[in-house]
C-alpha atoms as a PDB file:
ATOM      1  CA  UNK A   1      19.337   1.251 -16.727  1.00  0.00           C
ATOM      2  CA  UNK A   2      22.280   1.045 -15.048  1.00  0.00           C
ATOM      3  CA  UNK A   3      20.882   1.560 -11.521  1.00  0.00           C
ATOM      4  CA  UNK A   4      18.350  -0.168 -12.213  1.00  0.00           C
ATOM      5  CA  UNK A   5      20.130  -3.422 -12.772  1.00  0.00           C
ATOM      6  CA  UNK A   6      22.854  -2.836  -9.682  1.00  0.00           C
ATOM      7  CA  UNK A   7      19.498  -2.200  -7.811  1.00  0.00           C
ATOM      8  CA  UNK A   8      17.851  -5.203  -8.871  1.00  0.00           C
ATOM      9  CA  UNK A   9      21.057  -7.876  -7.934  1.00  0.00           C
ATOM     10  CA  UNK A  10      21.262  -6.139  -4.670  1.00  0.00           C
ATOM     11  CA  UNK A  11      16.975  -6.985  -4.366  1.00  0.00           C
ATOM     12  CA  UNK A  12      17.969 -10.667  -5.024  1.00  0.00           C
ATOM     13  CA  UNK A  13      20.693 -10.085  -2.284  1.00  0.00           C
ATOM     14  CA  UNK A  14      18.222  -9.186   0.174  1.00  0.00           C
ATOM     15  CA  UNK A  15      15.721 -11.655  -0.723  1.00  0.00           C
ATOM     16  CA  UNK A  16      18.172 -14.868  -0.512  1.00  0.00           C
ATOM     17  CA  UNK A  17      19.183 -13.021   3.394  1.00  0.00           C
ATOM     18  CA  UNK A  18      16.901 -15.154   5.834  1.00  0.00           C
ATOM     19  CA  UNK A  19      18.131 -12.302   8.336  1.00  0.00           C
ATOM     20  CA  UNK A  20      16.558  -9.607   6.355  1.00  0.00           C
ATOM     21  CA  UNK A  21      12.968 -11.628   7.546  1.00  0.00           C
ATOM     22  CA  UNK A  22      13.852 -11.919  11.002  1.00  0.00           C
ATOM     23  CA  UNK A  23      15.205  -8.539  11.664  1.00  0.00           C
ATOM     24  CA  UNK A  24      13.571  -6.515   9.516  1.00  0.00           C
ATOM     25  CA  UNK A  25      10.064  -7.644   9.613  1.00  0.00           C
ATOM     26  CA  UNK A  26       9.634  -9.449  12.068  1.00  0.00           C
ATOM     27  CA  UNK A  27      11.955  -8.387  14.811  1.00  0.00           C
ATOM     28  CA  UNK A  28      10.201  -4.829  14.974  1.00  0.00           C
ATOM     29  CA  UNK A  29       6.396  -7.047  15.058  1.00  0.00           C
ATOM     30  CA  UNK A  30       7.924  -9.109  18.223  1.00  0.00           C
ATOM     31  CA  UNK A  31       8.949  -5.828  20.410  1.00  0.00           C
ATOM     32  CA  UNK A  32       5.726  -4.417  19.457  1.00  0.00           C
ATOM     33  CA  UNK A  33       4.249  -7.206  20.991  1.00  0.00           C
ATOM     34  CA  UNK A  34       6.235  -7.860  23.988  1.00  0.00           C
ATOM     35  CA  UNK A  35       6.491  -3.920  24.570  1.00  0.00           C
ATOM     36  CA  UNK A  36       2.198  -4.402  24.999  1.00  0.00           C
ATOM     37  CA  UNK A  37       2.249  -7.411  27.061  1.00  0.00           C
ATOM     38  CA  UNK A  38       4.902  -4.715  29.782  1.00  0.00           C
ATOM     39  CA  UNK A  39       2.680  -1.881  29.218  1.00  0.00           C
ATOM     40  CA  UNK A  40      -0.325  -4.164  30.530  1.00  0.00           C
ATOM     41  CA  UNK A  41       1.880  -5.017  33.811  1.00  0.00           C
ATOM     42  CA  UNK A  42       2.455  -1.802  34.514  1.00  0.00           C
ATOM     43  CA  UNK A  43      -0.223   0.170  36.950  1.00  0.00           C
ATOM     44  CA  UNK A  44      -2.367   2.981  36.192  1.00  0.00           C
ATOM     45  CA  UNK A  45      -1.231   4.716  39.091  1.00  0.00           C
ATOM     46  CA  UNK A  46       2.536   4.843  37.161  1.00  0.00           C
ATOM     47  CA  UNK A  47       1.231   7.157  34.563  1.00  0.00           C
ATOM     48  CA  UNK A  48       3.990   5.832  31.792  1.00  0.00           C
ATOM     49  CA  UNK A  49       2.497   6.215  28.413  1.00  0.00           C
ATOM     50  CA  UNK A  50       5.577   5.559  26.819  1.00  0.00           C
ATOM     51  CA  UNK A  51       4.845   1.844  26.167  1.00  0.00           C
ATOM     52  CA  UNK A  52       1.284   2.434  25.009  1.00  0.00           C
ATOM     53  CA  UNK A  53       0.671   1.525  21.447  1.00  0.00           C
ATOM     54  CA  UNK A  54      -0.171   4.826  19.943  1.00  0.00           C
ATOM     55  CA  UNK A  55       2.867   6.253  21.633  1.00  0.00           C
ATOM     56  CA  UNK A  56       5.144   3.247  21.071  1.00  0.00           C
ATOM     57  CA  UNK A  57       4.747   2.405  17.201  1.00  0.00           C
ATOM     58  CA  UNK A  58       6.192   5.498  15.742  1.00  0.00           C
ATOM     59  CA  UNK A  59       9.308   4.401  18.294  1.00  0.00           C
ATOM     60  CA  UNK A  60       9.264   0.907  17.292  1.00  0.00           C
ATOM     61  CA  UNK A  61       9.221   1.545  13.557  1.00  0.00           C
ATOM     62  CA  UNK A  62      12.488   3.920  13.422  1.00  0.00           C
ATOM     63  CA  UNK A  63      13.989   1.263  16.049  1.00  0.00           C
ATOM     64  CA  UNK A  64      13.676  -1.133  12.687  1.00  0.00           C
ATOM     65  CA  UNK A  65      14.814   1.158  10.777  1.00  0.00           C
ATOM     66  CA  UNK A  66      17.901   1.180  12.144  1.00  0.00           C
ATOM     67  CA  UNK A  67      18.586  -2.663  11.429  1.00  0.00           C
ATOM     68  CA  UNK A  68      18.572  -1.334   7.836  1.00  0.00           C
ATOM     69  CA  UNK A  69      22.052   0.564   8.461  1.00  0.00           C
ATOM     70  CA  UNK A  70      23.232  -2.887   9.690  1.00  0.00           C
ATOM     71  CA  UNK A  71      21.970  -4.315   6.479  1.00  0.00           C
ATOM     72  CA  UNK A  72      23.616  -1.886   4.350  1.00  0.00           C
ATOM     73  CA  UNK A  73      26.774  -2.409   5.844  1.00  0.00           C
ATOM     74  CA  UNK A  74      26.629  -5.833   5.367  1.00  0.00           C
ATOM     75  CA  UNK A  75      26.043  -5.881   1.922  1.00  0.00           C
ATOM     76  CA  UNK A  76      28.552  -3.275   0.969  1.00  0.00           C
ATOM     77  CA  UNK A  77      31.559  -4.354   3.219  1.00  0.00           C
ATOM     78  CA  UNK A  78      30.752  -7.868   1.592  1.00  0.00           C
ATOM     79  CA  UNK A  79      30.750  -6.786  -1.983  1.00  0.00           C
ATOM     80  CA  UNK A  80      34.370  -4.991  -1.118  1.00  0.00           C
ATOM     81  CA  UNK A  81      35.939  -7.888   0.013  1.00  0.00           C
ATOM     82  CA  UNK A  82      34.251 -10.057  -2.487  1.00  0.00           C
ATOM     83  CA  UNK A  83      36.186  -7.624  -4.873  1.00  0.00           C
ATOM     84  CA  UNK A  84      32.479  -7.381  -6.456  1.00  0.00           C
ATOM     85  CA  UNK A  85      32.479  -3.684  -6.534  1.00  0.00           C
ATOM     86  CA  UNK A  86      36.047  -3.609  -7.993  1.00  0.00           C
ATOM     87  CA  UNK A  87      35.294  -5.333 -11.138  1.00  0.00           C
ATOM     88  CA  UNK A  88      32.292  -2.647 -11.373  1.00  0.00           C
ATOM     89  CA  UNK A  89      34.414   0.051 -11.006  1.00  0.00           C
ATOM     90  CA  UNK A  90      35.796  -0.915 -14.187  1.00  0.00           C
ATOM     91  CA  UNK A  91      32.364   0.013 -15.744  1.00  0.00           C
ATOM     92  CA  UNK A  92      30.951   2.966 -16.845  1.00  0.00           C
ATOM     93  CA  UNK A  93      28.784   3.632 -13.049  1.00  0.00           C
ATOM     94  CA  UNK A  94      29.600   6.538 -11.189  1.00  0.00           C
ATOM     95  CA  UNK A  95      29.374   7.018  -7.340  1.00  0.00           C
ATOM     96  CA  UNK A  96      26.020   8.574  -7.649  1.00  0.00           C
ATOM     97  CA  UNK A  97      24.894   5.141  -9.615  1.00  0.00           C
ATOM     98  CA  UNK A  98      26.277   2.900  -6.955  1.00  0.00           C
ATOM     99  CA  UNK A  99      24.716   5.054  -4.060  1.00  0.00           C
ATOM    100  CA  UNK A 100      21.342   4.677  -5.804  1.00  0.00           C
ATOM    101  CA  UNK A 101      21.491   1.097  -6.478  1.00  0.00           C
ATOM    102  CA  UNK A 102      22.063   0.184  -2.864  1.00  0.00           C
ATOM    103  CA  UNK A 103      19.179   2.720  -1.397  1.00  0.00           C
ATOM    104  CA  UNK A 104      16.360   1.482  -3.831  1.00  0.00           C
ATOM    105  CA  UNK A 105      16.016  -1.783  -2.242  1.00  0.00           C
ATOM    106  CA  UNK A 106      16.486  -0.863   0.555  1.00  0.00           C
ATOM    107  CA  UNK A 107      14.067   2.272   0.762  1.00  0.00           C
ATOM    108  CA  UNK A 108      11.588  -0.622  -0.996  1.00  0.00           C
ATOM    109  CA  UNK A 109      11.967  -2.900   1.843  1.00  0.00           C
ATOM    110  CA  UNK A 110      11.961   0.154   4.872  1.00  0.00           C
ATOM    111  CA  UNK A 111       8.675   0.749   3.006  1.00  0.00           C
ATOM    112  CA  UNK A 112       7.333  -2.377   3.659  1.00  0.00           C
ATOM    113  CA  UNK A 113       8.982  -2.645   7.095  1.00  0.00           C
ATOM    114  CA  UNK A 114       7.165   1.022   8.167  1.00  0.00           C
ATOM    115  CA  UNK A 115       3.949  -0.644   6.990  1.00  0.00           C
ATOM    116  CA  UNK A 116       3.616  -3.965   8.439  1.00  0.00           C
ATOM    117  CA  UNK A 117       4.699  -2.459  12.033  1.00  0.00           C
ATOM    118  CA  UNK A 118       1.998   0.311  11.945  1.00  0.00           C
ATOM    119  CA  UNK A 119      -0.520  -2.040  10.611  1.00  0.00           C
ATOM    120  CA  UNK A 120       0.155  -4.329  13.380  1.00  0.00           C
ATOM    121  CA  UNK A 121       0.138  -1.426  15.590  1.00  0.00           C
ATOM    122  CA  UNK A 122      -3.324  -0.731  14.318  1.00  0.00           C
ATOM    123  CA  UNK A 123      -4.343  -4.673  15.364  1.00  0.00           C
ATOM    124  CA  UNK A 124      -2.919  -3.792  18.329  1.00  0.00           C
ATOM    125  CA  UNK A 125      -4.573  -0.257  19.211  1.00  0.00           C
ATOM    126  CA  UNK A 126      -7.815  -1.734  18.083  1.00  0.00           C
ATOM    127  CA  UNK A 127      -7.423  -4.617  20.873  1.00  0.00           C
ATOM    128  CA  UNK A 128      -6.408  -2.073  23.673  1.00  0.00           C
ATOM    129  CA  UNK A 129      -8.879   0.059  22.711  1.00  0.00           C
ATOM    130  CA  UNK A 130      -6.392   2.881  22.024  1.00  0.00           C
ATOM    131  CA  UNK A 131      -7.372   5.423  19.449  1.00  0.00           C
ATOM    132  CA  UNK A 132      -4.767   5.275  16.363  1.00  0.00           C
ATOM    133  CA  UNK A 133      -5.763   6.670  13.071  1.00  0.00           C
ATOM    134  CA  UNK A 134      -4.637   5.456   9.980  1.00  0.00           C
ATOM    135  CA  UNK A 135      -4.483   9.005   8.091  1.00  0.00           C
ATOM    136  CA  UNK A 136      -1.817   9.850  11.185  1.00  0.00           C
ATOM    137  CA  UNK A 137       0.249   6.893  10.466  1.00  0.00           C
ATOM    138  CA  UNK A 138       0.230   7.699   6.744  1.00  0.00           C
ATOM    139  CA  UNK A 139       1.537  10.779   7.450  1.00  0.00           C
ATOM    140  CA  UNK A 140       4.048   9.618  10.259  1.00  0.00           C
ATOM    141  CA  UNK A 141       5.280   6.600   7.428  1.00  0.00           C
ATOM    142  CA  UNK A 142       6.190  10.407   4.687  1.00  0.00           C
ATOM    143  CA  UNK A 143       7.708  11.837   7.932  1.00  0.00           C
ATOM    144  CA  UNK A 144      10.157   8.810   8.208  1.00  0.00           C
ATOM    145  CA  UNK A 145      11.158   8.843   4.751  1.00  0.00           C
ATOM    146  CA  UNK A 146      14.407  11.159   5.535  1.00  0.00           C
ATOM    147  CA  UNK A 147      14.840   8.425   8.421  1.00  0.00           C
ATOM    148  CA  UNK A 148      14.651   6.080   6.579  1.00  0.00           C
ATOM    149  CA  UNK A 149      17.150   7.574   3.917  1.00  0.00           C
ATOM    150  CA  UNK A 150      20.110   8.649   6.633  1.00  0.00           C
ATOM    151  CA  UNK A 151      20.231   5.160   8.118  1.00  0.00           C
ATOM    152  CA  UNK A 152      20.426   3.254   4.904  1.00  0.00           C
ATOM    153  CA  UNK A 153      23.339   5.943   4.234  1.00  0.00           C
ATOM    154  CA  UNK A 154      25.313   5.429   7.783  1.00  0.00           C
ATOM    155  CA  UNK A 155      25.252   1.639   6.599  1.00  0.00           C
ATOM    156  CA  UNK A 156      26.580   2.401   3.428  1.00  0.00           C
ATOM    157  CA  UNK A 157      29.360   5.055   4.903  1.00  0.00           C
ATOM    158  CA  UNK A 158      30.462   2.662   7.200  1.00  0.00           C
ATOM    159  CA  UNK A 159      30.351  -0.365   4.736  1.00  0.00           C
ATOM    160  CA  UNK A 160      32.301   1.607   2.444  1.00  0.00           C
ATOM    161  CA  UNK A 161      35.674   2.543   5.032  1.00  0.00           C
ATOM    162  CA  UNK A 162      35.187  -0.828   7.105  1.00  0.00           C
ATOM    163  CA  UNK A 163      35.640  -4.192   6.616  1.00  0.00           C
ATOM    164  CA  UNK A 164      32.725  -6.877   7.037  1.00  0.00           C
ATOM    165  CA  UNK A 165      33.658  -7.737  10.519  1.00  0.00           C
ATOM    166  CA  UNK A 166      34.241  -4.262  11.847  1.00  0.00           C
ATOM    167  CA  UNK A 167      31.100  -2.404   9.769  1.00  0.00           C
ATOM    168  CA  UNK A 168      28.893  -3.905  11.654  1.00  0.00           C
ATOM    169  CA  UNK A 169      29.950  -3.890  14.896  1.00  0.00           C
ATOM    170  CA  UNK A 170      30.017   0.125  14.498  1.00  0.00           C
ATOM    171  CA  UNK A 171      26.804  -0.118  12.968  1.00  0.00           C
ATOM    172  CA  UNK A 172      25.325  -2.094  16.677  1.00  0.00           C
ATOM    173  CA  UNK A 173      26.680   0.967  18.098  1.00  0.00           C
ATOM    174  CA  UNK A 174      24.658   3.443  15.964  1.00  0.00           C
ATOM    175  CA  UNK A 175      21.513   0.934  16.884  1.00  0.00           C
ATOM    176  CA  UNK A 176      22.507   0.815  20.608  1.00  0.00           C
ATOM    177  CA  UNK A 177      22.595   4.855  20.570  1.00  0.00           C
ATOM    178  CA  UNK A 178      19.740   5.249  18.847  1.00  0.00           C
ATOM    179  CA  UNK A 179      17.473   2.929  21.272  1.00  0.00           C
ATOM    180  CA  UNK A 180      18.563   4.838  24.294  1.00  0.00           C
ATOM    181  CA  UNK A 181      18.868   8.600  22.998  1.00  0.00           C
ATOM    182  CA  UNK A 182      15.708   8.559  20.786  1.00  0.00           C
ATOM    183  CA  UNK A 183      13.385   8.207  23.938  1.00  0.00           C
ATOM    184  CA  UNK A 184      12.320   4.954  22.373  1.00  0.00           C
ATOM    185  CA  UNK A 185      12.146   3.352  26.005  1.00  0.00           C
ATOM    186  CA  UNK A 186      11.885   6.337  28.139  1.00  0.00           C
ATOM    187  CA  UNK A 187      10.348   9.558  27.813  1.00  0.00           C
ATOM    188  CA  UNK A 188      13.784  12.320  26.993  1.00  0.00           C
ATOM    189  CA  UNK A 189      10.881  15.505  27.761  1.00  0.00           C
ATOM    190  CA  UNK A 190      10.187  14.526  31.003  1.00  0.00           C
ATOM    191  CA  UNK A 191      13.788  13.263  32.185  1.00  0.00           C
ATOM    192  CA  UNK A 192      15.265  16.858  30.947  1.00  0.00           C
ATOM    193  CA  UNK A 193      19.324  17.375  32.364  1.00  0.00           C
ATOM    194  CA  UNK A 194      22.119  16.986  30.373  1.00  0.00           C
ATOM    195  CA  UNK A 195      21.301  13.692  28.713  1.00  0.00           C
ATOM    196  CA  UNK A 196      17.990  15.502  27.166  1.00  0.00           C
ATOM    197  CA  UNK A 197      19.963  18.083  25.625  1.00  0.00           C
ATOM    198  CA  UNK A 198      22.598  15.425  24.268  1.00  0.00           C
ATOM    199  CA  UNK A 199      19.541  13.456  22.880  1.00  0.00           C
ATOM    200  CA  UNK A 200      18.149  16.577  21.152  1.00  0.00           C
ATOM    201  CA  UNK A 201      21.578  17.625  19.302  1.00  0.00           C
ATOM    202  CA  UNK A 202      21.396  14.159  17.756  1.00  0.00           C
ATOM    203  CA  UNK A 203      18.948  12.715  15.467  1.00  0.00           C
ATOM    204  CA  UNK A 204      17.374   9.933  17.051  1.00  0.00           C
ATOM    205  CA  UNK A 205      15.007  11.825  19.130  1.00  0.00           C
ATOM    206  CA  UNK A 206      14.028  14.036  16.427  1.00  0.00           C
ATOM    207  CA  UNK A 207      13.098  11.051  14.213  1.00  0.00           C
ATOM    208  CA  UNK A 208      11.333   9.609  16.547  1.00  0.00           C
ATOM    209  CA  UNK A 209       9.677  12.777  18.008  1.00  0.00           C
ATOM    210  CA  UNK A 210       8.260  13.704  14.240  1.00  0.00           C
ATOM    211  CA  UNK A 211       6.569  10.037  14.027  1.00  0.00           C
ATOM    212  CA  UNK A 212       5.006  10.448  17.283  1.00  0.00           C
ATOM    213  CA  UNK A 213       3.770  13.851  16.394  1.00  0.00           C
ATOM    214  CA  UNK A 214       2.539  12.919  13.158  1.00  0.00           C
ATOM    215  CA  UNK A 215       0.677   9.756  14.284  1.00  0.00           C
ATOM    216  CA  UNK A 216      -0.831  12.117  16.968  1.00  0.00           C
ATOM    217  CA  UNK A 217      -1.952  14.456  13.943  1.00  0.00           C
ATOM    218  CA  UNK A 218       0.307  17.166  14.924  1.00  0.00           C
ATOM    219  CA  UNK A 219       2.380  17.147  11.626  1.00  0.00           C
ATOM    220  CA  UNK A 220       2.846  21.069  12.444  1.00  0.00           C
ATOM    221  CA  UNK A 221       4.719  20.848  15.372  1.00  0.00           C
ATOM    222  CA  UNK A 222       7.403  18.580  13.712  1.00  0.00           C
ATOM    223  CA  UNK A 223       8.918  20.551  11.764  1.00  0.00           C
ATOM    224  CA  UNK A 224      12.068  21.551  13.535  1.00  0.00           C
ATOM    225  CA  UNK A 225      12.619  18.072  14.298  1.00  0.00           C
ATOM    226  CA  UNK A 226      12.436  17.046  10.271  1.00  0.00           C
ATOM    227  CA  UNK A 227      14.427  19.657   9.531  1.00  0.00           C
ATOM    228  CA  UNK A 228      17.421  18.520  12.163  1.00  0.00           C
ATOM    229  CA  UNK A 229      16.797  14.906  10.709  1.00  0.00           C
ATOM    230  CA  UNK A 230      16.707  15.873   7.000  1.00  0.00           C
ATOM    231  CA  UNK A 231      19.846  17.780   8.032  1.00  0.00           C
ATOM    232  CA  UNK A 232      21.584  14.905   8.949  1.00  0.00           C
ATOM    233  CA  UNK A 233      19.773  12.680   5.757  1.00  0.00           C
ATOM    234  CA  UNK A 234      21.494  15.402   3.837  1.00  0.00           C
ATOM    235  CA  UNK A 235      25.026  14.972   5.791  1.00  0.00           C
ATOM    236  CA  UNK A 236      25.073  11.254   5.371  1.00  0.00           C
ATOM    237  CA  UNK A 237      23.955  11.404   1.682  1.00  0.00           C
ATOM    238  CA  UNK A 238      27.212  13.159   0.613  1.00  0.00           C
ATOM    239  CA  UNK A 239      29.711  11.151   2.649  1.00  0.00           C
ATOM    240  CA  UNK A 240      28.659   8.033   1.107  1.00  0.00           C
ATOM    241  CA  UNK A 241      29.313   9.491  -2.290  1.00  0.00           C
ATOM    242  CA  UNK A 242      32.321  10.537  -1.258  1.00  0.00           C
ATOM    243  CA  UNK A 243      33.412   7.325   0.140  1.00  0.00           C
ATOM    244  CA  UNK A 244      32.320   5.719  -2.851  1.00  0.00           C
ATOM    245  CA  UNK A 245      34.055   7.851  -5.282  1.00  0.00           C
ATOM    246  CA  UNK A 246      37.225   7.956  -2.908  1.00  0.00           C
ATOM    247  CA  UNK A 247      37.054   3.735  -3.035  1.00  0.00           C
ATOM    248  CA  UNK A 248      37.010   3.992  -6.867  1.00  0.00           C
ATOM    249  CA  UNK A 249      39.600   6.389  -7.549  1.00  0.00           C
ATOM    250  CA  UNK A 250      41.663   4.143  -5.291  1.00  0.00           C
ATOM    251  CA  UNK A 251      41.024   0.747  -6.874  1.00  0.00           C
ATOM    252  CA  UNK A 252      41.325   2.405 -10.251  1.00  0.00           C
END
């Protein structure tokens, strides 16, 4: 009961956010769109697939994701300063409740976020002519779900040990990093070198590597690169709670 109330003031949070429209849902929509129009400019004779539709959604959707970690940020840094969370602490919650109440609405809304981009993807693919199956993006929307989890939590780390001006600034960074290292724009297999192995320790590539595969049908072959993500869900996960519990055994 508990989370579920937290969760449901931080839904009205959200909701009252005019941002969380614009960026959320319809920022990803726009690149979709404006990623198509450049794929159409660009000749045959290039051979860059990377901007087709059935190759670009999966990269588009974890590219929203990632405004999510900006959102989370903002809403926790906020409730800090606000000293919000301070009066909670005085309540019975633990970390674990406060952690929980934050990610439901937002796991709700990268739900919703996951589905509107593929579905417009499949407007899209259906246009182009581009084969896109909706059983592969179900399957590609389960494979995010650890995505989906570790970016809400590296908004809520940083929105827990930085202030509402510098969280999210550090979270543009994370967004920056994880449009150019997650081969969202470019194609990391083919560019090997250093910067392919630097982009395959971290865990933008792999997120966005697992989509891809699983829109493609070739959930089997992403394994290792949901394990290195759900590695780094897992990672995430735990320093939140800990910076949560560490705020409330300081304000207590």
């Amino acid at each position: 009961m508990r989370i579920t109330a937290f969760a449901k003031r931080n839904i009205k949070e959200l909701l009252r956010d005019p941002l969380s429209y614009v960026f959320c849902l319809g920022f990803p929509v726009m690149m979709l769109l404006l990623m198509t129009v450049i794929n159409k400019s660009i000749p045959p004779q290039a051979n860059m697939t990377v901007f087709r539709i059935d190759n670009l959604c999966a990269g588009i959707t974890v590219f929203g994701l990632t405004f999510l970690m900006l959102f989370a940020a903002m809403l926790t840094s906020k409730d800090r300063t606000s000293s919000f969370l301070t009066r909670l602490y005085a309540s019975p919650m633990t970390a674990v409740d406060f952690i929980a109440g934050y990610y439901l609405p937002l796991l709700i809304l990268a739900v919703v976020q996951a589905v509107i981009t593929f579905g417009v993807s499949l407007v899209i693919a259906a246009i182009e002519g581009v084969s896109l199956s909706i059983g592969g993006i179900l399957l590609a929307i389960v494979t995010l779900i650890p995505s989906m989890v570790m970016f809400i939590g590296f908004g809520l780390f940083f929105g827990c040990k930085f202030s509402d001006k510098a969280a999210p600034g550090l979270c543009s960074a994370i967004i920056s990093a994880a449009a150019i290292l997650g081969g969202i724009w470019m194609d990391i297999d083919a560019m090997g070198g250093t910067l392919a192995k630097i982009c395959k320790v971290l865990p933008f590539y792999h997120s966005v590597n697992a989509a891809r595969l699983a829109v493609d049908g070739n959930i089997g072959e992403a394994g290792t690169s949901m394990l290195i993500v759900l590695a780094y869900t897992v990672a995430v996960a735990v320093l939140s709670v800990v910076a949560f519990r560490h705020n409330m055994n300081k304000d207590n």
